[in-house]
Protein backbone atom coordinates (compact mmCIF):
# COMPACT_ATOMS: atom_id res chain seq x y z
CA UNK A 1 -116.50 -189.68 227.87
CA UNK A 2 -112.77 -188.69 228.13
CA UNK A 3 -111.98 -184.84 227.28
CA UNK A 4 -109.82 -186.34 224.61
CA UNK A 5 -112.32 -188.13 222.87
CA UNK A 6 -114.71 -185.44 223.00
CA UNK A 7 -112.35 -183.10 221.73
CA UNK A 8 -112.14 -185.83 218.81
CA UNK A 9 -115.55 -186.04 217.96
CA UNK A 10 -116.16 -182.56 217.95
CA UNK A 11 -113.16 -181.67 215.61
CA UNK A 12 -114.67 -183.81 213.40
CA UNK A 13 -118.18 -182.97 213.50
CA UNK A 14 -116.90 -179.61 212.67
CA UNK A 15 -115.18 -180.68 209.37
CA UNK A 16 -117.94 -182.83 208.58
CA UNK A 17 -120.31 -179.32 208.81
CA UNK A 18 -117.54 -177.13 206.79
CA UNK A 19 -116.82 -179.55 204.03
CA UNK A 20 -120.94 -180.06 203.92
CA UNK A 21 -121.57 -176.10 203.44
CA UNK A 22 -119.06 -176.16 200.59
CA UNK A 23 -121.19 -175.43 197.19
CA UNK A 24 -120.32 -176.62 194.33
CA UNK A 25 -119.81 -174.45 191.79
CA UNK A 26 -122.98 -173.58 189.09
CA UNK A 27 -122.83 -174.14 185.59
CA UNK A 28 -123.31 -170.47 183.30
CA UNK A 29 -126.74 -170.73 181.66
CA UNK A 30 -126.92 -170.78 178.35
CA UNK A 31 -128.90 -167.60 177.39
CA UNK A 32 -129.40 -168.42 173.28
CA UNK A 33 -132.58 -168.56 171.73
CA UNK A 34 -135.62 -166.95 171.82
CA UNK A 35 -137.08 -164.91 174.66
CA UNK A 36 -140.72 -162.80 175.10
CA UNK A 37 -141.80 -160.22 177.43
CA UNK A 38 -143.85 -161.32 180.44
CA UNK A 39 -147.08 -159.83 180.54
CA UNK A 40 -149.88 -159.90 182.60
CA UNK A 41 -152.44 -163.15 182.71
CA UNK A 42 -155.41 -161.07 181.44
CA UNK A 43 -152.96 -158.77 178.66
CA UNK A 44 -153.76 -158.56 175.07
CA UNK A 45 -151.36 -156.19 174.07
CA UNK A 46 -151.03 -154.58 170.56
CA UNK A 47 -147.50 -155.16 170.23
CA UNK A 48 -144.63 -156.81 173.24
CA UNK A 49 -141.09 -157.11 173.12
CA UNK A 50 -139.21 -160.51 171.50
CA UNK A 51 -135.74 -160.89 171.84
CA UNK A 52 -133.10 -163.72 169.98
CA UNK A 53 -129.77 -164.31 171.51
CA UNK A 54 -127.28 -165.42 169.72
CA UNK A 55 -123.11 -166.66 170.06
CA UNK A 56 -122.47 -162.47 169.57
CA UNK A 57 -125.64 -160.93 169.81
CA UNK A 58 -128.81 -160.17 171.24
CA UNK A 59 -131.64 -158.49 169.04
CA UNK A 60 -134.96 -156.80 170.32
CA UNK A 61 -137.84 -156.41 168.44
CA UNK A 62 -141.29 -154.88 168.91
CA UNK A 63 -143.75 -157.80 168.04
CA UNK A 64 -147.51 -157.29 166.77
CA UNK A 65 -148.64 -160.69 167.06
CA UNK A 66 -152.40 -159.51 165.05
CA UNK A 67 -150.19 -159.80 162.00
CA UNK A 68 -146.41 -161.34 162.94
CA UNK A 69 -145.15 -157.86 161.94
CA UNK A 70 -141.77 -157.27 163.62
CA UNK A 71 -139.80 -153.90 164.15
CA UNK A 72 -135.80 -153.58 165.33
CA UNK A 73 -135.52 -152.38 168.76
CA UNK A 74 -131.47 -153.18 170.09
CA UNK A 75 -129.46 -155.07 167.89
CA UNK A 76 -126.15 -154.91 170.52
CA UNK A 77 -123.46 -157.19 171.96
CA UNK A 78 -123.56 -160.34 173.91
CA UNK A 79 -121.11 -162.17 176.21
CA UNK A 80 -121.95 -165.26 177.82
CA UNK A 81 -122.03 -165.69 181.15
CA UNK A 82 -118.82 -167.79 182.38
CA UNK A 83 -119.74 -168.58 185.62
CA UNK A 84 -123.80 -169.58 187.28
CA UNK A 85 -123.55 -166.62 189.73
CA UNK A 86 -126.58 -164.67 189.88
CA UNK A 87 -127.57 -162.14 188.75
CA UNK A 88 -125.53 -162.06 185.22
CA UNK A 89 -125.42 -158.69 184.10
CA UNK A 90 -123.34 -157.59 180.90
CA UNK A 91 -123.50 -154.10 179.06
CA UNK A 92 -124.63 -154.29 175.13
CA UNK A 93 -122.76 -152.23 172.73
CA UNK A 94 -125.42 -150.77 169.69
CA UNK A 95 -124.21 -152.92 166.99
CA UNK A 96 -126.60 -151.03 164.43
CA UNK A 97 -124.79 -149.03 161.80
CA UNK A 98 -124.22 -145.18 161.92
CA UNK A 99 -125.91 -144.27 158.49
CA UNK A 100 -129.24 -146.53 158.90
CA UNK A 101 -132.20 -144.61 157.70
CA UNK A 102 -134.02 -143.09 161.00
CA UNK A 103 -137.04 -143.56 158.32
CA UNK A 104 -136.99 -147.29 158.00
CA UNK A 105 -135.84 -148.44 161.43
CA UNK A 106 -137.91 -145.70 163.37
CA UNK A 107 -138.20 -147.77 166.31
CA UNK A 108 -134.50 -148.64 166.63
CA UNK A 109 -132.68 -147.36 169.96
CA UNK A 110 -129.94 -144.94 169.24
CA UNK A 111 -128.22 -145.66 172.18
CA UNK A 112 -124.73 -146.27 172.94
CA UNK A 113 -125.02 -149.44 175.46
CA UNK A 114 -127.69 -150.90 177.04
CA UNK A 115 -127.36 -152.60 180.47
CA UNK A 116 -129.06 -156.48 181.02
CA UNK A 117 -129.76 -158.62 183.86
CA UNK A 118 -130.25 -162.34 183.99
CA UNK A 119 -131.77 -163.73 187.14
CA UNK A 120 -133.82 -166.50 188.07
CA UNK A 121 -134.64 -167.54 184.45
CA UNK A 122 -135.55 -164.32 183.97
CA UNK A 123 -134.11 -161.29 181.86
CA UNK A 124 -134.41 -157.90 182.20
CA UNK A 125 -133.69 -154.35 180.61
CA UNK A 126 -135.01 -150.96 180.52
CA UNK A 127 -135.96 -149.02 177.87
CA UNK A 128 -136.94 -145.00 177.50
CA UNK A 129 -140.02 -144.45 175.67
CA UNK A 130 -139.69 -140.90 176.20
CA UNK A 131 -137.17 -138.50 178.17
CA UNK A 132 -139.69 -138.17 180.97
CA UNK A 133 -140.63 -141.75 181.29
CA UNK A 134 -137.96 -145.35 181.75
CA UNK A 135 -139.28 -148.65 181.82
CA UNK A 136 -138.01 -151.67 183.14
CA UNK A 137 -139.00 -154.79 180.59
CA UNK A 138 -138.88 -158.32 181.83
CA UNK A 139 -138.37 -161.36 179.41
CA UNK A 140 -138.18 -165.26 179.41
CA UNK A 141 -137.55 -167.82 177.47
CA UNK A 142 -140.30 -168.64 175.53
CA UNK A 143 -141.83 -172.26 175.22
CA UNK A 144 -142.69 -172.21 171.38
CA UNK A 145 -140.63 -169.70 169.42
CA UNK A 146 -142.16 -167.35 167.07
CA UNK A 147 -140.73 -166.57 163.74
CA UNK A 148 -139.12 -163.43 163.90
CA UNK A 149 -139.29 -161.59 159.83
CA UNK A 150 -137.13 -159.07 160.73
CA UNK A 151 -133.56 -158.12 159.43
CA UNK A 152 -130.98 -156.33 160.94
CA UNK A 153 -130.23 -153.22 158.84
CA UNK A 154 -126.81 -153.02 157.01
CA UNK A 155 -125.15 -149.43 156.29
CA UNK A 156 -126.08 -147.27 153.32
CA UNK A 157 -124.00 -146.55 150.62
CA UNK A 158 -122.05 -143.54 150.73
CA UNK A 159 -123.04 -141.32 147.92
């Protein structure tokens, strides 16, 4: 074969290769609905995380499935995603009121922002049971949703 032509074929079997490596770019998962801590095969636990993402928001709430009881965890910001690079991550901004009653919402976070993770279908966030002890809590989206009773709170009345 003639230098030239080999020259030829290899230009182009090198833009063939680049052009074929381009990716195309990922749609942003939608994240909305209803998501459930993943647990272990064998785990009956008393009570596991449930999450429900909305257009704005994304609420957390501790689930006792013996009775469908619910209690708020994180009711915080949400922003979409707007690209399908992986992982997501976006920081939550407590969306609960100031002046809710510590006595009815007990369970509630009282933190400022909360840091979550979308990857691989998956979502993920910690949480601090205690100042000695962090937890990282792993979610998905569940296959039959379960109906969540509970409300976020609105502010109290100033006296």
């Amino acid at each position: 074969m003639k230098p030239r032509y080999t020259l030829l074929l290899l230009t182009l079997l090198l833009c063939l290769t680049l052009t074929a490596c381009k990716e195309e770019p990922k749609e942003p998962p939608d994240l909305r609905g209803q998501w459930q801590q993943v647990l272990g095969e064998d785990a009956e636990p008393d009570y596991y995380h449930l999450a429900r993402i909305t257009d704005d928001y994304v609420e957390i709430y501790y689930y006792t499935p013996s009775d469908g009881s619910t209690n708020l965890y994180w009711y915080g910001s949400y922003e979409p995603p707007e690209d399908g690079k992986e992982p997501y991550t976006w920081t939550s901004e407590n969306k609960l009121p100031k002046n809710i009653s510590p006595r009815l919402f007990r369970y509630a976070s009282r933190d400022a922002k909360k840091d979550f993770t979308y990857k691989k279908g998956l979502l993920s966030y910690m949480i601090a049971p205690s100042q000695a002890l962090r937890m990282n809590v792993t979610m998905e989206r569940v296959q039959e949703e379960v109906e969540i009773r509970g409300e976020v709170p609105q502010p109290e009345a100033m006296p």
